[in-house]
Protein backbone atom coordinates (compact mmCIF):
# COMPACT_ATOMS: atom_id res chain seq x y z
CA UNK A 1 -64.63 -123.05 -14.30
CA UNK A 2 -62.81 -121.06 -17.29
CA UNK A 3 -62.06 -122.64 -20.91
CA UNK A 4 -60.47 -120.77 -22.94
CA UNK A 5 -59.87 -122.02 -26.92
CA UNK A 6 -58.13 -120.58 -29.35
CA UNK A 7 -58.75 -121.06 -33.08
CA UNK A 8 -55.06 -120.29 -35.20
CA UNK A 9 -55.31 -120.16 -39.44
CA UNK A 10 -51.92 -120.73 -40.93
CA UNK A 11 -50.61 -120.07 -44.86
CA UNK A 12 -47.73 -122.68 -45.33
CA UNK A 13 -45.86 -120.84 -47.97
CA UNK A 14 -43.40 -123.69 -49.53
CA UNK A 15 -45.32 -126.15 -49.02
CA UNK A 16 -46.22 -128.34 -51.82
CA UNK A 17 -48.00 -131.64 -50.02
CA UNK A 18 -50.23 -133.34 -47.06
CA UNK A 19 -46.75 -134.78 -46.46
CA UNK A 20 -45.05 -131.80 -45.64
CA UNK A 21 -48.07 -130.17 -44.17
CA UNK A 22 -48.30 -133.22 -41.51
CA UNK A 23 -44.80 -132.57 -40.57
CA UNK A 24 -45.41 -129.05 -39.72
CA UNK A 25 -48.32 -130.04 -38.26
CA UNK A 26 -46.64 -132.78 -35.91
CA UNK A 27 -44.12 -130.13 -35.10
CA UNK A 28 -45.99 -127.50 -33.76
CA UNK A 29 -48.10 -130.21 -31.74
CA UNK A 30 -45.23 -131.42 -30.44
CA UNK A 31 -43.45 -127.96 -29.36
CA UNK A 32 -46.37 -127.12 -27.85
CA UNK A 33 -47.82 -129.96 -25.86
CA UNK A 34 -44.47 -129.96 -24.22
CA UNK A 35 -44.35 -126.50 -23.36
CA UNK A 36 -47.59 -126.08 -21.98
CA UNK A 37 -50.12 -127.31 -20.60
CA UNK A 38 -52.68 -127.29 -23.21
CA UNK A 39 -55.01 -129.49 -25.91
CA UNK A 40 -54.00 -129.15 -28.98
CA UNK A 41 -55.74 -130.49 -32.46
CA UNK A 42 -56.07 -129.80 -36.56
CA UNK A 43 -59.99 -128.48 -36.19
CA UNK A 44 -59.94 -127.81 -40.44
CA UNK A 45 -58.40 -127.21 -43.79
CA UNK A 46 -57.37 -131.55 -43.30
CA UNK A 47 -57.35 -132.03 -47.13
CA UNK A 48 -55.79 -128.15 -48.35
CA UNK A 49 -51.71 -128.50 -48.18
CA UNK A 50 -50.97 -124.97 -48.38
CA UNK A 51 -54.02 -124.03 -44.99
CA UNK A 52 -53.60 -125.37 -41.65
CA UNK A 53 -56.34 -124.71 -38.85
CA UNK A 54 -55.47 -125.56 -35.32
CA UNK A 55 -57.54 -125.48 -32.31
CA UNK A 56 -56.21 -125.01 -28.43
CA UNK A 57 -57.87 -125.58 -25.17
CA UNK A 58 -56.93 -124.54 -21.45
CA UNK A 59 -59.39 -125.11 -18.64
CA UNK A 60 -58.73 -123.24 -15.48
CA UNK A 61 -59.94 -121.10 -12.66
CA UNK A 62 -58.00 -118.04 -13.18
CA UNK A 63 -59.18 -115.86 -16.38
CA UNK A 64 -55.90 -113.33 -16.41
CA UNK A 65 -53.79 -116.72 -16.12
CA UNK A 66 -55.59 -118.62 -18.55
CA UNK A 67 -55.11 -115.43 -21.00
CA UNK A 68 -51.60 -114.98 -20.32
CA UNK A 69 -51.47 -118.92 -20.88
CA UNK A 70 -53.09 -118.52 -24.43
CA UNK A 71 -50.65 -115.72 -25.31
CA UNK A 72 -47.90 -117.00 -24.41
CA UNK A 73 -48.74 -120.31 -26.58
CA UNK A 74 -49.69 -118.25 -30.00
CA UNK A 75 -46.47 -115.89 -29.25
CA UNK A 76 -44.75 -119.37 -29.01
CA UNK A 77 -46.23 -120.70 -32.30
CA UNK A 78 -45.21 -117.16 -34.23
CA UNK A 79 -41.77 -117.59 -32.65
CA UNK A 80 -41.41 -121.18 -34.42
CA UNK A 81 -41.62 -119.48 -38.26
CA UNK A 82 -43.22 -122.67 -39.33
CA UNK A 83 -45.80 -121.06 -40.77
CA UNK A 84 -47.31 -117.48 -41.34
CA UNK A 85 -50.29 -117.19 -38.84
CA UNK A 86 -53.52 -115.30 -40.88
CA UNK A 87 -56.00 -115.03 -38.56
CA UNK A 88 -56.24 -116.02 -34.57
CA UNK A 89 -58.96 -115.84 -32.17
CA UNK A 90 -59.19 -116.36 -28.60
CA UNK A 91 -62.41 -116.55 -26.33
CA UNK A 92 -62.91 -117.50 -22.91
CA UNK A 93 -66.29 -119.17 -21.55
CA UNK A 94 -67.31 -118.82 -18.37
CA UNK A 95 -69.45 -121.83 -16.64
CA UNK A 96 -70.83 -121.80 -13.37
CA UNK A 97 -70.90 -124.30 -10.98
CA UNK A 98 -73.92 -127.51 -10.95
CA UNK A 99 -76.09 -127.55 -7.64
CA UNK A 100 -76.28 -131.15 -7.27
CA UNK A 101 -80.29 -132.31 -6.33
């Protein structure tokens, strides 16, 4: 089994609340729960208006699909101008199978 996550930093330039922060929040969530096939969740930054952190999951068996999954889903994000993305990392893990006793 394969999980790959992705951790996404965003500057909201504009943005002067948690109200308007939510929305973007809600939007991108939204856009991309129903494009993919993914978990998606705030992981940070909750209380900063003007920082949004976002975390995304994939679990597969493929490694080049689930990395062409994760692309495609930050190139997705970028494409949505919502917000300016700062810093993005992507790592898969790798764990092997249980021998049942």
């Amino acid at each position: 089994m394969k999980v790959v996550c992705c951790s996404i930093k965003f500057f909201l330039h504009g943005n002067n609340s948690l109200k308007g922060k939510r929305r973007i929040t809600k939007s991108i969530k939204d856009r991309v729960k129903n494009k993919f096939n993914i978990s998606i969740a705030e992981i940070g930054d909750q209380d900063v208006w003007q920082n949004l952190h976002i975390g995304i999951v994939a679990v597969g068996s493929d490694h080049k699909y689930l990395d062409g999954l994760m692309s495609k889903v930050v190139e997705s994000i970028d494409k949505m101008n919502l917000a300016e993305i700062t810093d993005c990392q992507i790592e898969t893990i790798h764990l092997g199978t249980l021998n049942p006793k």
